[in-house]
Structures are given as structure tokens and as C-alpha cells.
N, C-alpha and C. Protein backbone atom coordinates (compact mmCIF):
# COMPACT_ATOMS: atom_id res chain seq x y z
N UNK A 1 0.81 -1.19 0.00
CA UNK A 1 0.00 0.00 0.00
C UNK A 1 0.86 1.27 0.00
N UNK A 2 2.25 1.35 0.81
CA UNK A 2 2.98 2.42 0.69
C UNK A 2 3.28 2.84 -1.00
N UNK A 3 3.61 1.64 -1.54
CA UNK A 3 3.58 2.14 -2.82
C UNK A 3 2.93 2.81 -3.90
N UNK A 4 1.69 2.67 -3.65
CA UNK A 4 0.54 3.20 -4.22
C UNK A 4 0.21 4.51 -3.02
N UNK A 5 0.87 4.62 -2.23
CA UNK A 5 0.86 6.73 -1.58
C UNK A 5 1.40 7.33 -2.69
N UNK A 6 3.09 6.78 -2.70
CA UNK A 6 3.67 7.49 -3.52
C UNK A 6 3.11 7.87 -5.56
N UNK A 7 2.79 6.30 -5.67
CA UNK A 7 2.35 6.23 -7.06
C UNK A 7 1.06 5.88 -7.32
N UNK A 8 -0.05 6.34 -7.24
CA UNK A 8 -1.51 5.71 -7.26
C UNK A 8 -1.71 4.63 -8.46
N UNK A 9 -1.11 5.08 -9.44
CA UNK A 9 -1.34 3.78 -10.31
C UNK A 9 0.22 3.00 -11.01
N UNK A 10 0.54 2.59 -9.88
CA UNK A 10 2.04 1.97 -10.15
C UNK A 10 1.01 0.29 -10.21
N UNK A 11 1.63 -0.03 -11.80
CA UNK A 11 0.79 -1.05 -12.05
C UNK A 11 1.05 -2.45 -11.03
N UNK A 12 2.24 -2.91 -10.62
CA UNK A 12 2.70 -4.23 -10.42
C UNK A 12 1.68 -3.82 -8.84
N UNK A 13 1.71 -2.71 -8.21
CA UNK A 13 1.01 -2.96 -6.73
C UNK A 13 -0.29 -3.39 -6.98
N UNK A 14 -1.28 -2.44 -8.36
CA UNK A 14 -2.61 -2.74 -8.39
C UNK A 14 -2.92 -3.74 -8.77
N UNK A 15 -2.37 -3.97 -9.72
CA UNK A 15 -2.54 -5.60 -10.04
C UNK A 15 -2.59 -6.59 -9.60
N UNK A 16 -1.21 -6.92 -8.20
CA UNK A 16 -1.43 -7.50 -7.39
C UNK A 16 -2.69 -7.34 -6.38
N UNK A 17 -2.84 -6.42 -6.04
CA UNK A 17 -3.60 -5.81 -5.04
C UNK A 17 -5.35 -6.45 -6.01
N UNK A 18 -5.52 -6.59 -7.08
CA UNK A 18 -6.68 -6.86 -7.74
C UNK A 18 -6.87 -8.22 -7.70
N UNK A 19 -5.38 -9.33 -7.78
CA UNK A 19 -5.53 -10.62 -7.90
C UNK A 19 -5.74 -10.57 -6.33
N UNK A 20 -5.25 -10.22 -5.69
CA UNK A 20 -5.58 -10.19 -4.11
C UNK A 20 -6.88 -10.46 -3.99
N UNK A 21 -7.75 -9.59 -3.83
CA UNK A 21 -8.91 -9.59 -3.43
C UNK A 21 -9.90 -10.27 -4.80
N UNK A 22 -9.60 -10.65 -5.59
CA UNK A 22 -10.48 -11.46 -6.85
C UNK A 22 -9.93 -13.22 -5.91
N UNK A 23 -8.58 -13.54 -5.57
CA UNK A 23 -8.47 -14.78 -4.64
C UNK A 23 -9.45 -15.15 -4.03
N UNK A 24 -9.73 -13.50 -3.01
CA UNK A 24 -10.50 -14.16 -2.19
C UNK A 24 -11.63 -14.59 -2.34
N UNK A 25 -12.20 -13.77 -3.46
CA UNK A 25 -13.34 -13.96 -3.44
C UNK A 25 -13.23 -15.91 -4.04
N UNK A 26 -12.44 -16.01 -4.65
CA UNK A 26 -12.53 -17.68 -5.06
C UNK A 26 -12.62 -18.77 -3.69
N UNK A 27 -11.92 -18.04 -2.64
CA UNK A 27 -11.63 -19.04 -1.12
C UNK A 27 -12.63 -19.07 -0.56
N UNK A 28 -13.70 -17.78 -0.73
CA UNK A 28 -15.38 -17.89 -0.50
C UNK A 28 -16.00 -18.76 -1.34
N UNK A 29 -15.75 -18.60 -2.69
CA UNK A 29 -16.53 -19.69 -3.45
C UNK A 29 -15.82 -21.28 -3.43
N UNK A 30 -14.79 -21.43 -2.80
CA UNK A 30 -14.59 -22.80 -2.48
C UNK A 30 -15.00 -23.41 -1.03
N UNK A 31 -15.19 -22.52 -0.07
CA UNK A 31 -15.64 -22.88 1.12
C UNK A 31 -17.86 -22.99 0.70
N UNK A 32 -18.18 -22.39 0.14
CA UNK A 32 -19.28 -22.22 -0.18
C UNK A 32 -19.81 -23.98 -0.86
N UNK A 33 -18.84 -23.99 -2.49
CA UNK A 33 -19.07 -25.47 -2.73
C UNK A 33 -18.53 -26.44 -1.72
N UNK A 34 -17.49 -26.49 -0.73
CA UNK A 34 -17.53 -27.18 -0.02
C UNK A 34 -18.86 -27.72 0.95
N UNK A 35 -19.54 -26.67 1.25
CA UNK A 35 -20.71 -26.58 1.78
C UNK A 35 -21.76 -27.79 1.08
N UNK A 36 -21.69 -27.86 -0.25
CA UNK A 36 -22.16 -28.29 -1.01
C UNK A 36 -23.22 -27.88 -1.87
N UNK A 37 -23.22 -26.19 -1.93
CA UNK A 37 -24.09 -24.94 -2.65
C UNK A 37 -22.95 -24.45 -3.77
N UNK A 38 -24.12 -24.54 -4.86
CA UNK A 38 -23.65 -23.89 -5.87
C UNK A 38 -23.32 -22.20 -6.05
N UNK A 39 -24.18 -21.58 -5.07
CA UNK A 39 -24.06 -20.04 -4.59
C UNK A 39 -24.24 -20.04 -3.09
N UNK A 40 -23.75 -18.91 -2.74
CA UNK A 40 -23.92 -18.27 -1.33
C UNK A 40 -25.61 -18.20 -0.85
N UNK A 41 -25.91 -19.05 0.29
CA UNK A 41 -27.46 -18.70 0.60
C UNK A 41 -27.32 -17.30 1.86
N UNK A 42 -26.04 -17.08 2.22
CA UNK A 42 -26.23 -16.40 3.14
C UNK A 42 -25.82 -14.89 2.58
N UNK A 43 -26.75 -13.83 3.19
CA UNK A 43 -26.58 -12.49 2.28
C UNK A 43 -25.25 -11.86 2.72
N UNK A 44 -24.65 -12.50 3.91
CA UNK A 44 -23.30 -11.80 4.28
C UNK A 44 -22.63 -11.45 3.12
N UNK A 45 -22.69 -13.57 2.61
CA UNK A 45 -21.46 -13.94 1.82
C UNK A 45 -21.67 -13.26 0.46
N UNK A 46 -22.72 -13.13 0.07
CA UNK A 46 -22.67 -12.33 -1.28
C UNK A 46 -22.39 -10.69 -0.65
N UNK A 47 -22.74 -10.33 -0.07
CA UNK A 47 -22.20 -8.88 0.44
C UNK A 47 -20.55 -8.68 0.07
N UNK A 48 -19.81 -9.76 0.96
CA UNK A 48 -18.30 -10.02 1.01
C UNK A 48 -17.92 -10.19 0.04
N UNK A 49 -18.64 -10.87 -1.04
CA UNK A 49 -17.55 -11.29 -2.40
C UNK A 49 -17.90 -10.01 -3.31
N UNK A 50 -19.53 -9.45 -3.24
CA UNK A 50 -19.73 -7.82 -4.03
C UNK A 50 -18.40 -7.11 -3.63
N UNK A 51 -18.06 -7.07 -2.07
CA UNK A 51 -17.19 -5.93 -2.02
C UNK A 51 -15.92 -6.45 -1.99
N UNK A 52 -15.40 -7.84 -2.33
CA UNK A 52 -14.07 -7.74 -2.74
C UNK A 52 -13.91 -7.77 -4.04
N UNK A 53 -14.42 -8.06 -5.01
CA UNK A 53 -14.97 -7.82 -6.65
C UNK A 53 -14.98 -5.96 -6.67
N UNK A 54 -15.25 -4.92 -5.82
CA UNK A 54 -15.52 -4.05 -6.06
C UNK A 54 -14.40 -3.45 -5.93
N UNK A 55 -12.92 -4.15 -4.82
CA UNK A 55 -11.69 -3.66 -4.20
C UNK A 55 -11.46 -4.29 -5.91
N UNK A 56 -11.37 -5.66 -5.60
CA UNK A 56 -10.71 -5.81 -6.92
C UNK A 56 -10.65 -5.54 -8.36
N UNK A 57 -11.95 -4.78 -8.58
CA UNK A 57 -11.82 -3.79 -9.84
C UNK A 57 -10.98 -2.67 -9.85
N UNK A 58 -11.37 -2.05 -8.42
CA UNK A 58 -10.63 -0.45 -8.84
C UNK A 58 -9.13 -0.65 -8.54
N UNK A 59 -8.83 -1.53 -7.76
CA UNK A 59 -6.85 -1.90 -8.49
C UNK A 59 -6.97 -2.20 -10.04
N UNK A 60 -8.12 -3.22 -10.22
CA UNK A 60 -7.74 -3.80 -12.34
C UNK A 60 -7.69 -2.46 -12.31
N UNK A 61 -8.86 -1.77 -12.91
CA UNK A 61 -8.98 -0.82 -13.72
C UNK A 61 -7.83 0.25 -13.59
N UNK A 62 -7.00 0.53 -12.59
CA UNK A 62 -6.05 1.29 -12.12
C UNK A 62 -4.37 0.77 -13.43
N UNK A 63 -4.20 -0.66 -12.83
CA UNK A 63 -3.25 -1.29 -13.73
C UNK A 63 -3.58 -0.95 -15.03
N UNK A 64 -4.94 -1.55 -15.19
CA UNK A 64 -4.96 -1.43 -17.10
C UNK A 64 -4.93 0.35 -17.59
N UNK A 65 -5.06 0.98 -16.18
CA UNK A 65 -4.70 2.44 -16.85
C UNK A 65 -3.28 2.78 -17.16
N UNK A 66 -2.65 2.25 -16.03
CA UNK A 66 -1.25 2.43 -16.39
C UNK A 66 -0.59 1.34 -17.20
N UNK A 67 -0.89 0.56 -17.52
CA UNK A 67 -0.67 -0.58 -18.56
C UNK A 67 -1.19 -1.15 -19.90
N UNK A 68 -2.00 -0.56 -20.74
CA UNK A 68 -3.48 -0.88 -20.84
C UNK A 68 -3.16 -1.99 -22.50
N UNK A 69 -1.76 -1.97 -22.40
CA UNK A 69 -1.64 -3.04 -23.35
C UNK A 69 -1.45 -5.09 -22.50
N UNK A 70 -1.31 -4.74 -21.17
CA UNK A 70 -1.14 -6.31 -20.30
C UNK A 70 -2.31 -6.75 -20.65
N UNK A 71 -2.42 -7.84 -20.90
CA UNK A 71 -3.20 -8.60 -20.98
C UNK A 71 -3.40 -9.33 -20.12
N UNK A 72 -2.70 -9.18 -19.35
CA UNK A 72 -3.34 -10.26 -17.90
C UNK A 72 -4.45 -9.37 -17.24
N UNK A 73 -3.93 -7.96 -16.89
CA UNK A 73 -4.87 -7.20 -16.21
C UNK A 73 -6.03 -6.77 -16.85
N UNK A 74 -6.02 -6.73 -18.41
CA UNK A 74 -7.51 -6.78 -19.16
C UNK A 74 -8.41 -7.98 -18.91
N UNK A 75 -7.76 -9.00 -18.87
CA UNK A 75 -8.58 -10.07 -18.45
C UNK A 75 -8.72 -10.16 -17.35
N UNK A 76 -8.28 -10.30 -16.39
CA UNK A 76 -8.78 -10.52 -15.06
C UNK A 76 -9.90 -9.28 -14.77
N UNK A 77 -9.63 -8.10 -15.05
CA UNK A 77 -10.72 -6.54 -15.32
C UNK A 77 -11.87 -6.95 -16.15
N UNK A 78 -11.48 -7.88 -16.98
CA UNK A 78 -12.99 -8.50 -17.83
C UNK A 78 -13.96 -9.46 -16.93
N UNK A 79 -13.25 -10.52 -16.36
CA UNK A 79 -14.13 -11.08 -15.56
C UNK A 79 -14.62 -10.78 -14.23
N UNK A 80 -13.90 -9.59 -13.73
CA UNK A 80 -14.80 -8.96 -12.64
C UNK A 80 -15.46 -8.53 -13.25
N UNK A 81 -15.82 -7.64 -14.00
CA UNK A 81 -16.95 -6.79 -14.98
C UNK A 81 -18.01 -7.90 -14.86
N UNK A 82 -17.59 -8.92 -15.47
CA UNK A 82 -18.41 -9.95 -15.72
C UNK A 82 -19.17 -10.20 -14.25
N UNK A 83 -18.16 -10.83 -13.61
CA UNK A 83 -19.37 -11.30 -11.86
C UNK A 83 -19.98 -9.93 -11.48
N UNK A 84 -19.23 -8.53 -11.42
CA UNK A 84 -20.44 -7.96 -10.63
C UNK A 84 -21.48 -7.03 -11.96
N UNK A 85 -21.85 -8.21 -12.92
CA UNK A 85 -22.86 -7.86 -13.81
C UNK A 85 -22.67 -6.05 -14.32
N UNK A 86 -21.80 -6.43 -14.88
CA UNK A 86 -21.60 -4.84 -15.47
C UNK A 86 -21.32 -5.08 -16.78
N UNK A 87 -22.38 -5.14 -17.55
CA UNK A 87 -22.74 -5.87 -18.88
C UNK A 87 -21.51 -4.70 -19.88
N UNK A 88 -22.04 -3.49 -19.33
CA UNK A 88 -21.34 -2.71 -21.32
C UNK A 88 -19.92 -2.73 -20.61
N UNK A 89 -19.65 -2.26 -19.30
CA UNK A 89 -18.01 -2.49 -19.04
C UNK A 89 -17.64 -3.73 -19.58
N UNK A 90 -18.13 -5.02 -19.17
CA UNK A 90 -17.67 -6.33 -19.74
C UNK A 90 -17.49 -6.41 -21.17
N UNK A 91 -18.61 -5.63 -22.29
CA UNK A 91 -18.24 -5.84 -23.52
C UNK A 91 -17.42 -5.09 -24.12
N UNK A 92 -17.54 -4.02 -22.97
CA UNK A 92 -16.13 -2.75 -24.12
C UNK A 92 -14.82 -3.65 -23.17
N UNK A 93 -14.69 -4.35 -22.44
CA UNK A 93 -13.22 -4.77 -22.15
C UNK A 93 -12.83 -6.07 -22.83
N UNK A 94 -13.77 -6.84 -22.94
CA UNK A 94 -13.85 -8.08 -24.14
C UNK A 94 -13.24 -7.30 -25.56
N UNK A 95 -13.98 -7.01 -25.90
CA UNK A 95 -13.05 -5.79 -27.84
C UNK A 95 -11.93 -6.02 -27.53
N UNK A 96 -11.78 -5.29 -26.22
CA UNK A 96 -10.20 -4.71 -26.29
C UNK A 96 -9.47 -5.83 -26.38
N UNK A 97 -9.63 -6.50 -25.08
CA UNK A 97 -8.76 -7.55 -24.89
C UNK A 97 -8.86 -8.89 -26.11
N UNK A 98 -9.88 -8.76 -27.12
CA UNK A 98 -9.62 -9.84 -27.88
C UNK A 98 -8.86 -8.75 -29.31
N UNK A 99 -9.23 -7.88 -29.19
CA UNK A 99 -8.08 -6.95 -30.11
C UNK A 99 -6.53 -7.30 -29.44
N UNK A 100 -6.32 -6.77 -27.94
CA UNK A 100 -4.77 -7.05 -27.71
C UNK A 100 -4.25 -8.39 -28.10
N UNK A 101 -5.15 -9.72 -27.81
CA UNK A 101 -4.82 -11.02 -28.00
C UNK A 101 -4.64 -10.83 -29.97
N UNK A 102 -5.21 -10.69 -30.64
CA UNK A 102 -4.91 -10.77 -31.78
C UNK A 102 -3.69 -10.18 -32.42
N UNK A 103 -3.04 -8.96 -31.67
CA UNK A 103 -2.18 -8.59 -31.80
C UNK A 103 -0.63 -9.20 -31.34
N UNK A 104 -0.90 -10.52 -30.97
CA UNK A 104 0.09 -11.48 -30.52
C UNK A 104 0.44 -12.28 -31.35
């Protein structure tokens, strides 16, 4: 976090900082199917994974500003779009990112 005082969008912190909290939200959805539920019945747990999906966008979107040719951080920024149902963000970051992939 000190790093991002000095540099708000120093990509390698946000990025990390985005897979960070997109993890967790997976360690919720593996304790959840452990349970043996396909989704969260309890409104905590969808509360908790909305707001680490919500940490973990505004690091993506931060990286892909200062990076916006990585393709790791377009994709991982695509499929949060995707879980917290943010339909036109998801399709304008899909273009891109299947434009950057073609450019490989």
C-alpha cells in the first residue's frame, strides 16, 4: 500500500492488489461449494464477495490504466466486470482484450 501513496497507479502494486482480493473472493466460493451450494445462501457472503470484486476492480482498472496493453490485467478486469454484472463495461473490455490477443 505504501507504494501506491507514492504512485496511485504503479501497475505491479494494483494488479497485485486486484488478484488479491479477486483470490478471495474464489476461497469464499470454495468454502461455499464445499458446503455443497452452488451459490452463497447467506446475504453476508454475497455482500463479502460484491465488495471484494468491487476492491478488486478499482486496483484492475487502475493497472490497465497504467498498462493498458497487459493482458493479464484486461482479463482478469474483464471477468470482474463480468461477476459484478456490469454488462457494457464487460463488452467494451472483451473488444479490447480480444483486439490485444490478436495482436500477438
Amino acid at each position: 500500500m505504501s507504494a501506491l501513496k507514492i504512485d496511485p497507479i504503479y501497475f505491479e502494486a494494483n494488479f497485485n492488489l486486484g488478484v488479491f482480493y479477486y483470490n478471495d473472493v474464489s476461497l469464499i466460493q470454495q468454502v461455499i461449494n464445499m458446503a455443497g451450494s452452488a451459490t452463497p445462501n447467506d446475504p453476508a457472503l454475497v455482500d463479502q464477495m460484491k465488495t471484494h470484486f468491487q476492491k478488486s476492480r478499482f486496483h484492475l482498472e487502475k493497472a490497465y490504466e497504467a498498462r493498458p496493453t497487459d493482458i493479464s490485467a484486461l482479463s482478469s478486469l474483464t471477468t470482474v466486470y463480468l461477476q459484478l454484472e456490469m454488462v457494457d463495461e464487460y463488452k467494451n473490455a472483451k473488444v479490447k482484450l480480444d483486439v490485444l490477443k490478436s495482436r500477438k
